[in-house]
N, C-alpha and C. Protein backbone atom coordinates (compact mmCIF):
# COMPACT_ATOMS: atom_id res chain seq x y z
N UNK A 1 -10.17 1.36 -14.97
CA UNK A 1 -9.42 0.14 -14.86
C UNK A 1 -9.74 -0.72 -16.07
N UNK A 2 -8.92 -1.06 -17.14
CA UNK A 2 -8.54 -2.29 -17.95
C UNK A 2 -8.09 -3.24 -17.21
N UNK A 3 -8.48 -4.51 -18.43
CA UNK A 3 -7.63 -5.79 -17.97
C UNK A 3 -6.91 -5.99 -16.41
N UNK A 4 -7.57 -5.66 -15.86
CA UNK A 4 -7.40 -5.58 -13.73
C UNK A 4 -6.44 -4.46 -13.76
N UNK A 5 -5.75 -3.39 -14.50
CA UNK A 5 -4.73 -2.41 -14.10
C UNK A 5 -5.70 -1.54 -13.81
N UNK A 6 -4.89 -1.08 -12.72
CA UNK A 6 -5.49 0.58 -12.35
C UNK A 6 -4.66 1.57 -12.51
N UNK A 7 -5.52 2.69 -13.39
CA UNK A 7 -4.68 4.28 -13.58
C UNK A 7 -4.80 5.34 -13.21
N UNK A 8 -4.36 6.22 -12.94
CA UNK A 8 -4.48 7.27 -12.22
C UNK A 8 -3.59 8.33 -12.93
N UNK A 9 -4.49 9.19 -13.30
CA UNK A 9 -3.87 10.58 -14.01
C UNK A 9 -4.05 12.10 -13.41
N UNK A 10 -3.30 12.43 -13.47
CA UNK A 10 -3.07 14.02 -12.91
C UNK A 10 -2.13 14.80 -13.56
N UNK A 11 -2.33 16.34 -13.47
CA UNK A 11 -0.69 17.16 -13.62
C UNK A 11 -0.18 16.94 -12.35
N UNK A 12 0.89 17.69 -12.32
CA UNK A 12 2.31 17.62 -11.44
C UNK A 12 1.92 18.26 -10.59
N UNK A 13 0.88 19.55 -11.13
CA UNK A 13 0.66 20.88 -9.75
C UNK A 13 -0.60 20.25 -8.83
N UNK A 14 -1.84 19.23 -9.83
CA UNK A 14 -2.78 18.58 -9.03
C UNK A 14 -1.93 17.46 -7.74
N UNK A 15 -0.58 16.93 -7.98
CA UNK A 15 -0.19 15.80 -7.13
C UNK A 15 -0.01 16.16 -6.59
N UNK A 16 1.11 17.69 -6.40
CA UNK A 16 1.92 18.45 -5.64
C UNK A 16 0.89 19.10 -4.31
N UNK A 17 -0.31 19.64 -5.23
CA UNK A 17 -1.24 20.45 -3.97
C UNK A 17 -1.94 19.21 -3.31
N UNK A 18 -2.38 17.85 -3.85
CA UNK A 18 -2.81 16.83 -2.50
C UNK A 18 -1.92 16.00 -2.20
N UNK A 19 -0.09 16.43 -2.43
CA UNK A 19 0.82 15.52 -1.43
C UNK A 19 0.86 16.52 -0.59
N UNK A 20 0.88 18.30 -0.86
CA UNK A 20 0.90 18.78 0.66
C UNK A 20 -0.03 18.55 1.58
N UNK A 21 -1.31 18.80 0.56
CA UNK A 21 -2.33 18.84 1.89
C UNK A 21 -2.39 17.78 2.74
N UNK A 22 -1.79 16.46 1.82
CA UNK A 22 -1.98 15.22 3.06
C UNK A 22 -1.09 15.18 4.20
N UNK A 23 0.74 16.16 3.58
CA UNK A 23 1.57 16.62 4.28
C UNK A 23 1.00 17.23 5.70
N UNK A 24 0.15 18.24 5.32
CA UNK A 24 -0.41 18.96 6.77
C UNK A 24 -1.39 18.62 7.66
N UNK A 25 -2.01 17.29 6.69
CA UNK A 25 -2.63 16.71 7.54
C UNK A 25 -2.55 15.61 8.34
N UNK A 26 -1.14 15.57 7.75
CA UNK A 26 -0.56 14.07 8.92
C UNK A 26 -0.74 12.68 8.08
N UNK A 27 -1.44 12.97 6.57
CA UNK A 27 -1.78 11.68 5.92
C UNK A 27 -0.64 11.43 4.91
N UNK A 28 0.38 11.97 4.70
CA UNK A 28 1.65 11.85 3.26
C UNK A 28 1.49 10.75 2.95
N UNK A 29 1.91 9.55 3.97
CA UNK A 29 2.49 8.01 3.93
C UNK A 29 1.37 7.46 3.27
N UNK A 30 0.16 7.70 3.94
CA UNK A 30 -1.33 7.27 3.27
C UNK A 30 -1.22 7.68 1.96
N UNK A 31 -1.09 8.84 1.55
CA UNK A 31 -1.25 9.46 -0.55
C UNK A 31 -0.54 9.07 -0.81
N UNK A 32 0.84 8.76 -0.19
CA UNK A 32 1.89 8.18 -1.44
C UNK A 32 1.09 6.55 -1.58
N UNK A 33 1.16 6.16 -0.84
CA UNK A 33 0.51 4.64 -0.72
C UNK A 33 -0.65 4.55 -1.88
N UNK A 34 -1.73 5.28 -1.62
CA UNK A 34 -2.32 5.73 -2.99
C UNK A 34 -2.20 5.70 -4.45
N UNK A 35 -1.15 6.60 -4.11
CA UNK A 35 -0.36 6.77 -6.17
C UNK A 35 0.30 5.68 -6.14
N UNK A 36 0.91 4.85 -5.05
CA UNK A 36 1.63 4.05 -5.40
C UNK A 36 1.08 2.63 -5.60
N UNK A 37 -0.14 2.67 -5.23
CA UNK A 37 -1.14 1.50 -5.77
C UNK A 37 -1.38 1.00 -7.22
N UNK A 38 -1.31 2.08 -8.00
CA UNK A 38 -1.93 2.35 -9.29
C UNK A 38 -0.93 1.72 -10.22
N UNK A 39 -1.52 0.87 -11.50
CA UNK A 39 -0.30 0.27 -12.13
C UNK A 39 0.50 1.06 -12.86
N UNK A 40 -0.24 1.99 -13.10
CA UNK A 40 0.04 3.56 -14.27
C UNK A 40 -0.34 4.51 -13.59
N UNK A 41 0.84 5.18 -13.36
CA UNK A 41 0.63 6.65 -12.80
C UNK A 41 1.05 7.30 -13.95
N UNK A 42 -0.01 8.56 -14.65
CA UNK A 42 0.42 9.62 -15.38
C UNK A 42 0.78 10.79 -14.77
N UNK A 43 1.59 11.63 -14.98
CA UNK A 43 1.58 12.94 -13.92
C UNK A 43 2.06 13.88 -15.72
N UNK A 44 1.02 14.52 -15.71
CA UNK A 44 0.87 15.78 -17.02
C UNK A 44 1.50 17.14 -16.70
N UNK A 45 2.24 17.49 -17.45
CA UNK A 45 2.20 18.95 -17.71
C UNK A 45 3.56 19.41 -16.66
N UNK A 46 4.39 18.26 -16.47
CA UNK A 46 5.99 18.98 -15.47
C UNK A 46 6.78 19.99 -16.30
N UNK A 47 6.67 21.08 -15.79
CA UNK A 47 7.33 22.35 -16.03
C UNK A 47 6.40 23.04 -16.44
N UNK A 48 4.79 23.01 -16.50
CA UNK A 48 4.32 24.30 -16.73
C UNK A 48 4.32 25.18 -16.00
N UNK A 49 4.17 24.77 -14.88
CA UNK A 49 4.49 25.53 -13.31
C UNK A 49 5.94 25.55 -13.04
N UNK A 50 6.74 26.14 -12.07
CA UNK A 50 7.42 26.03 -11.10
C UNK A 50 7.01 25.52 -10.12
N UNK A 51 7.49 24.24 -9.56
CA UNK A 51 7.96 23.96 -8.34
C UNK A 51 8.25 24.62 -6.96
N UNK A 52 8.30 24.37 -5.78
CA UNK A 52 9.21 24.70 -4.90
C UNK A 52 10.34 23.56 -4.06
N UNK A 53 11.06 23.81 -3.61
CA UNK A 53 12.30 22.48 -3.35
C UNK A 53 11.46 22.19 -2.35
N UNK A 54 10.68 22.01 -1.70
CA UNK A 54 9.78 21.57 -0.65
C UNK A 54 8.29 20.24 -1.57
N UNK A 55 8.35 21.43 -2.24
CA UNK A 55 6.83 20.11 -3.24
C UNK A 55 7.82 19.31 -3.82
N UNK A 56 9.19 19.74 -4.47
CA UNK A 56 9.85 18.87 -5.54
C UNK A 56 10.43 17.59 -4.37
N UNK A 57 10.66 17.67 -3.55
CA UNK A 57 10.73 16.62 -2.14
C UNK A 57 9.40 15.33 -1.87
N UNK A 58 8.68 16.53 -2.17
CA UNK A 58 7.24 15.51 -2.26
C UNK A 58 6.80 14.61 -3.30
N UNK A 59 7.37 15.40 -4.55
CA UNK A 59 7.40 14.41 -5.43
C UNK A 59 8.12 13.05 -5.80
N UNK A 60 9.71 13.93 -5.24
CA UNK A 60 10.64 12.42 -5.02
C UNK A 60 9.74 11.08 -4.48
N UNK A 61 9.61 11.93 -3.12
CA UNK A 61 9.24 10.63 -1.87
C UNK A 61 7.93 9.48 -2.55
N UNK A 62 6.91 10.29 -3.54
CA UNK A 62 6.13 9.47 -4.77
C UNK A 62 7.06 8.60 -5.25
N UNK A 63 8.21 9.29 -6.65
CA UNK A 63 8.53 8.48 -7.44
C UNK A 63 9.66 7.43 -6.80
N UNK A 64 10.41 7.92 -5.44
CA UNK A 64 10.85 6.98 -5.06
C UNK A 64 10.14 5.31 -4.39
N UNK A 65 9.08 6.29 -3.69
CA UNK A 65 8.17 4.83 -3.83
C UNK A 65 7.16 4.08 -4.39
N UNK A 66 7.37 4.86 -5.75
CA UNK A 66 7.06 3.65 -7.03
C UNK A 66 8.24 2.98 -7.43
N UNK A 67 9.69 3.63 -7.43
CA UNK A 67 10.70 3.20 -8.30
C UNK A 67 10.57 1.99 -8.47
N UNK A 68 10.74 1.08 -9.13
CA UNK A 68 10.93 -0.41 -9.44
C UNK A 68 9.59 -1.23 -9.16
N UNK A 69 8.54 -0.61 -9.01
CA UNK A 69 7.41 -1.17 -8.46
C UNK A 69 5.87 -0.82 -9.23
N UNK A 70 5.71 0.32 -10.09
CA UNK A 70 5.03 0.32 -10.95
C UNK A 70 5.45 1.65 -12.16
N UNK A 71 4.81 1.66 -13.13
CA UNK A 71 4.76 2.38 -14.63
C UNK A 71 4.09 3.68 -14.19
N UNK A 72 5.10 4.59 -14.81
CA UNK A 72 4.70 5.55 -14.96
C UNK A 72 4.91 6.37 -16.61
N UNK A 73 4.24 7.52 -16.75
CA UNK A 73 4.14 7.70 -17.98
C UNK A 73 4.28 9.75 -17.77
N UNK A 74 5.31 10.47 -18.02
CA UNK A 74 5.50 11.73 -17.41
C UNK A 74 5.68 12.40 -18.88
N UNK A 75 4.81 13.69 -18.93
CA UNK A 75 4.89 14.80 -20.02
C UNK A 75 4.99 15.55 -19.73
N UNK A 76 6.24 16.30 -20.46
CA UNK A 76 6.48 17.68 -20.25
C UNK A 76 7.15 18.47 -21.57
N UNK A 77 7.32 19.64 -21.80
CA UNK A 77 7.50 20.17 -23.04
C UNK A 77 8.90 20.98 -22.50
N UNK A 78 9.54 20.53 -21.33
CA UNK A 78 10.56 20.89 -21.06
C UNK A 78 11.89 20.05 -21.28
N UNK A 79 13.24 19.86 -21.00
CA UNK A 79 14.10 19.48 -21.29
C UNK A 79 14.79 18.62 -20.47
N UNK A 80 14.97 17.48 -20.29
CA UNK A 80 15.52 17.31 -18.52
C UNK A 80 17.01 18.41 -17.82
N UNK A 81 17.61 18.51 -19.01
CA UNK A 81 18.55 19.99 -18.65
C UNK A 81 17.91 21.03 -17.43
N UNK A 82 16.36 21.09 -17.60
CA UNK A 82 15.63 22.43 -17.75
C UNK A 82 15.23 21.53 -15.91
N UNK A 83 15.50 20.38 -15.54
CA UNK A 83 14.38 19.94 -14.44
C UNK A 83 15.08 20.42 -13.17
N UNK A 84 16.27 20.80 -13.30
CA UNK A 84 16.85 21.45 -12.16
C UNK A 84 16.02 22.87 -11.45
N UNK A 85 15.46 24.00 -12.56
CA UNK A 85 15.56 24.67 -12.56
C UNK A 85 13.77 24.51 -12.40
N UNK A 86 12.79 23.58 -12.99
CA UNK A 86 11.28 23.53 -12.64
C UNK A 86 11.50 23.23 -10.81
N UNK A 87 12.41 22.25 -10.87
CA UNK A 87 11.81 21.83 -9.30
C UNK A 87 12.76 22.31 -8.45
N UNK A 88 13.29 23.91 -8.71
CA UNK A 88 13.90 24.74 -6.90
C UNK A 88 15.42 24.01 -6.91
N UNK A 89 15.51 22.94 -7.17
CA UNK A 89 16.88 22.06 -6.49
C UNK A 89 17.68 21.17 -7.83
N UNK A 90 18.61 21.52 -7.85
CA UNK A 90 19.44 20.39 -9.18
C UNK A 90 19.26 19.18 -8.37
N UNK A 91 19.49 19.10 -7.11
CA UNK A 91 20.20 17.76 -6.39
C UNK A 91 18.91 17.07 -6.52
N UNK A 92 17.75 17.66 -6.02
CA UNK A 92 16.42 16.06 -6.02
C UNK A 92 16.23 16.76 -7.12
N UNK A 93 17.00 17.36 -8.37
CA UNK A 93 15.92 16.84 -9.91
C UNK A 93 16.94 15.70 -10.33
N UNK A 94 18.41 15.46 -9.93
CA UNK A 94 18.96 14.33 -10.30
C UNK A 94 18.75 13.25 -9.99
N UNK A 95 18.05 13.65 -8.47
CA UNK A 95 17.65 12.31 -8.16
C UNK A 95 16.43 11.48 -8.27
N UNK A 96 15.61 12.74 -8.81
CA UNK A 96 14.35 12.39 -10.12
C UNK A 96 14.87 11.35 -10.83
N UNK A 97 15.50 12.16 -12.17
CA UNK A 97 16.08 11.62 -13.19
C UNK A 97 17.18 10.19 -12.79
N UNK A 98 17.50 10.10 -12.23
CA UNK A 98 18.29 8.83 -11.93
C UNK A 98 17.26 7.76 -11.14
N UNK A 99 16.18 8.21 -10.79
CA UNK A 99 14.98 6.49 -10.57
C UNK A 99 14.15 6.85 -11.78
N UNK A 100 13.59 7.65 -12.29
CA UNK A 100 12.89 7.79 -13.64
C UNK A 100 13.35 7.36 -14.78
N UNK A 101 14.49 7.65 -14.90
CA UNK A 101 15.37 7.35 -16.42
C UNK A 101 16.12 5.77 -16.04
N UNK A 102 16.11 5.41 -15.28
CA UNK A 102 16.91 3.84 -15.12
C UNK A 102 16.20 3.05 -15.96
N UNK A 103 15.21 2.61 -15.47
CA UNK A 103 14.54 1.43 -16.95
C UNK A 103 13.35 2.00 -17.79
N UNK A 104 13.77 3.57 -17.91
CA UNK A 104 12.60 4.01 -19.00
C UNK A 104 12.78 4.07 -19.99
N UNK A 105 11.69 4.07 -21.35
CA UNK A 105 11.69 4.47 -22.62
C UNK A 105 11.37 6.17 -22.77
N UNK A 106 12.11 6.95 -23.25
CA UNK A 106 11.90 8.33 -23.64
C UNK A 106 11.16 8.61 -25.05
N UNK A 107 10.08 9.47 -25.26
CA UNK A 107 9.79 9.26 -26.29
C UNK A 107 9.83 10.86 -26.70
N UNK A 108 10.50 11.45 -27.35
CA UNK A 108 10.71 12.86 -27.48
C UNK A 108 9.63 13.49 -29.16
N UNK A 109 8.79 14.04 -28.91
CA UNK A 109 7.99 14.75 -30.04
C UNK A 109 8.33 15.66 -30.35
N UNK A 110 8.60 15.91 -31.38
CA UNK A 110 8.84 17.62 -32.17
C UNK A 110 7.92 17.70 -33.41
N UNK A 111 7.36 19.01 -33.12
CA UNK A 111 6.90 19.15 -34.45
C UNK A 111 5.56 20.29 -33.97
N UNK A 112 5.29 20.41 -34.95
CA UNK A 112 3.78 21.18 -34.50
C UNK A 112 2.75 20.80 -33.70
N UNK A 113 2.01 21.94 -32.69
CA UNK A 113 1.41 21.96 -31.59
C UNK A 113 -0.31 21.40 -32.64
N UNK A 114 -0.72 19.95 -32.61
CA UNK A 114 -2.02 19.23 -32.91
C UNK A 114 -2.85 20.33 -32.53
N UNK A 115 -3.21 21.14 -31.14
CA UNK A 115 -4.06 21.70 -30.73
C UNK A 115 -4.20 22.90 -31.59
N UNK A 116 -2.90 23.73 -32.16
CA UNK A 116 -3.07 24.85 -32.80
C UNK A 116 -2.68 25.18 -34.44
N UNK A 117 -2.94 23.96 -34.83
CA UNK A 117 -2.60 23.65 -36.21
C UNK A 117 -3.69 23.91 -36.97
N UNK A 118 -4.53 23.61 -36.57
CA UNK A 118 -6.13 24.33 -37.41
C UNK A 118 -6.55 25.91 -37.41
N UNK A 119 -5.35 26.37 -36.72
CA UNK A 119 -5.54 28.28 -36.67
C UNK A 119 -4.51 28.55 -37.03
N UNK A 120 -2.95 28.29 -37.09
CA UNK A 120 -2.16 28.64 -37.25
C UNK A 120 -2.20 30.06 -38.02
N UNK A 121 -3.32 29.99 -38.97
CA UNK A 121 -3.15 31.46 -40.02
C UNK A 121 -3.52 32.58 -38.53
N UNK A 122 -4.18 32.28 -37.55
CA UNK A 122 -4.82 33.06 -36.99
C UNK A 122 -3.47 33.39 -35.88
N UNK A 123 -2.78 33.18 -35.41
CA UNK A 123 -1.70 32.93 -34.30
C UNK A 123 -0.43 34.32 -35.44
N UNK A 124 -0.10 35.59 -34.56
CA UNK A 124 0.51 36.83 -35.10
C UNK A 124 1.65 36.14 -35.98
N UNK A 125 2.54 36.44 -37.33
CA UNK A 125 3.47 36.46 -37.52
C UNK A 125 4.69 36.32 -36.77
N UNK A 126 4.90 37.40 -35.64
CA UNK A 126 6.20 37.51 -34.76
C UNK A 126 5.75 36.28 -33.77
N UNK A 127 4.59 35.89 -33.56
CA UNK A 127 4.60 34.36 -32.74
C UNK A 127 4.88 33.18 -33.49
N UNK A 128 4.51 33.17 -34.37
CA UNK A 128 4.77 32.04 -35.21
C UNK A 128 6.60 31.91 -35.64
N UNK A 129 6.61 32.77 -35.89
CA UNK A 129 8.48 32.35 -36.19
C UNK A 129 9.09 31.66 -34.76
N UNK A 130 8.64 32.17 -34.19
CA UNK A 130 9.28 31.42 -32.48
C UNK A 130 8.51 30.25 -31.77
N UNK A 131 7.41 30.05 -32.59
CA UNK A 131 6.97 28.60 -32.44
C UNK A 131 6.50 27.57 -33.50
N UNK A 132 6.42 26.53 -32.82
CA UNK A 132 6.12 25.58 -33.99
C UNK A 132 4.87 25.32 -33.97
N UNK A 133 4.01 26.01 -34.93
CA UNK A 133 2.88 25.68 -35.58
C UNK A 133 2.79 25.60 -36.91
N UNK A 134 2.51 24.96 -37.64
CA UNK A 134 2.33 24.78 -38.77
C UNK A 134 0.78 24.23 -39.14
N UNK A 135 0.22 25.14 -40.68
CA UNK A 135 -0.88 24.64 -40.99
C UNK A 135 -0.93 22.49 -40.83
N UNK A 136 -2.60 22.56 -40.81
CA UNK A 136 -2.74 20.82 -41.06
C UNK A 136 -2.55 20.52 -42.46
N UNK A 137 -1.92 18.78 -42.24
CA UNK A 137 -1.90 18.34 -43.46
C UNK A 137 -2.92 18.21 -44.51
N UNK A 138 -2.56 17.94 -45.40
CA UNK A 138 -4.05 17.97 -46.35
C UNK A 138 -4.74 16.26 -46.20
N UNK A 139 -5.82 16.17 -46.01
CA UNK A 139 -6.58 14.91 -45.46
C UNK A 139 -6.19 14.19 -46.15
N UNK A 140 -6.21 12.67 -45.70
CA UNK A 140 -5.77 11.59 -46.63
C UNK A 140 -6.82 10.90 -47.48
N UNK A 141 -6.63 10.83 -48.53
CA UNK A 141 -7.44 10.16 -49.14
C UNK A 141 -7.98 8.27 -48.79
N UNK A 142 -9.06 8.21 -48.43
CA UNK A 142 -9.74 7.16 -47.86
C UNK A 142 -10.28 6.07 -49.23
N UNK A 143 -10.49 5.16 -48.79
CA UNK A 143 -11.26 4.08 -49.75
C UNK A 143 -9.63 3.07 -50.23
N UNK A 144 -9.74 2.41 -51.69
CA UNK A 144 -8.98 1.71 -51.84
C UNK A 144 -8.03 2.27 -52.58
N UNK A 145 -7.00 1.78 -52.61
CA UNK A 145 -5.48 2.51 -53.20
C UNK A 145 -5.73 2.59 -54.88
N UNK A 146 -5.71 3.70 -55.82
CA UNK A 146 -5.68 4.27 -56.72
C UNK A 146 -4.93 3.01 -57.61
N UNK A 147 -5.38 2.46 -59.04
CA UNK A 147 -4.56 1.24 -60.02
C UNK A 147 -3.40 2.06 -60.04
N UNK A 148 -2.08 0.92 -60.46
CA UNK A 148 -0.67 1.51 -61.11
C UNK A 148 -0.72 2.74 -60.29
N UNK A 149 -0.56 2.79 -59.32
CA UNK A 149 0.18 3.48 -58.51
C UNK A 149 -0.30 5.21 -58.70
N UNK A 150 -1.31 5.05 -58.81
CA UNK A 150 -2.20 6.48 -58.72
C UNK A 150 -2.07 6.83 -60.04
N UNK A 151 -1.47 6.52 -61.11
CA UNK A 151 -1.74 7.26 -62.65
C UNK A 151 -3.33 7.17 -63.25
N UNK A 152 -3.41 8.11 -63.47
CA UNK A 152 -4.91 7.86 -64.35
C UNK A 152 -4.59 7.87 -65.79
N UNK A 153 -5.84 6.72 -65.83
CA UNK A 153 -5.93 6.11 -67.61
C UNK A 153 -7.27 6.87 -67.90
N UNK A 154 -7.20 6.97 -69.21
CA UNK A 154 -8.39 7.39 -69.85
C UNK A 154 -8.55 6.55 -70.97
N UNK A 155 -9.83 5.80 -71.00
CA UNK A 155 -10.29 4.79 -71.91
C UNK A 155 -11.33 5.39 -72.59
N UNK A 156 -11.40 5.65 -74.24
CA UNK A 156 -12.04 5.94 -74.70
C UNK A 156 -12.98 5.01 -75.73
């Protein structure tokens, strides 16, 4: 907790396995109440898994009762095209996307994977054409900015 907010981070498959279990245990209303306390809910990693239209239900009944009531912050390396098809059901991934996307900012990254940019030489040829890794940049030079615009003088 910062400045009095409270956060709460998880993947999608950690929320999914303790909204069922609270499901079977008679506690749902209690966990959603939970996540829905928190000023920032993160939920990591939607679409590394599959779903089932039963958990993707469970998730609604979360983001519906945060909708309009606190921040959330959702990563995934999938497409929202693609959310029909993570969570079992088009119908509750639209109805994801229609309380998620109403007053959100999208922030879409492309580019090379940070984690595998320092091996890239090491990652096969035939993988690399089909993904995006690329070597790291070359380090930036630190201290104060170079006279006239980086030319070097030589004073003899």
């Amino acid at each position: 907790m910062r400045a009095g907010r409270s956060v709460y981070r998880c993947s999608l498959v950690e929320l999914i396995d303790a909204l069922s279990k609270a499901e079977r245990e008679g506690r749902l209303a209690e966990k959603i109440r939970f996540y829905a306390r928190a000023s920032l809910l993160i939920v990591d990693e939607i679409g590394y898994l599959p779903i089932t239209s039963g958990d993707a239900n469970l998730f609604f009944q979360l983001v519906n009762a945060r909708y309009e009531k606190g921040a959330m912050i959702l990563t995934s390396n999938r497409g929202f095209a693609e959310w029909g098809e993570i969570f079992g059901d088009p119908v509750v991934a639209t109805a994801l996307l229609d309380r998620l996307l109403h007053h959100a900012v999208v922030v879409q990254i492309e580019g090379a994977s940070y984690r595998l940019r320092q091996h890239a030489d090491l990652i096969p040829e035939h993988t690399r054409a089909h993904a995006t890794i690329a070597p790291p940049p070359p380090p930036k030079r630190r201290g104060r900015p170079l006279k006239n615009g980086g030319a070097h003088h030589l004073h003899g």
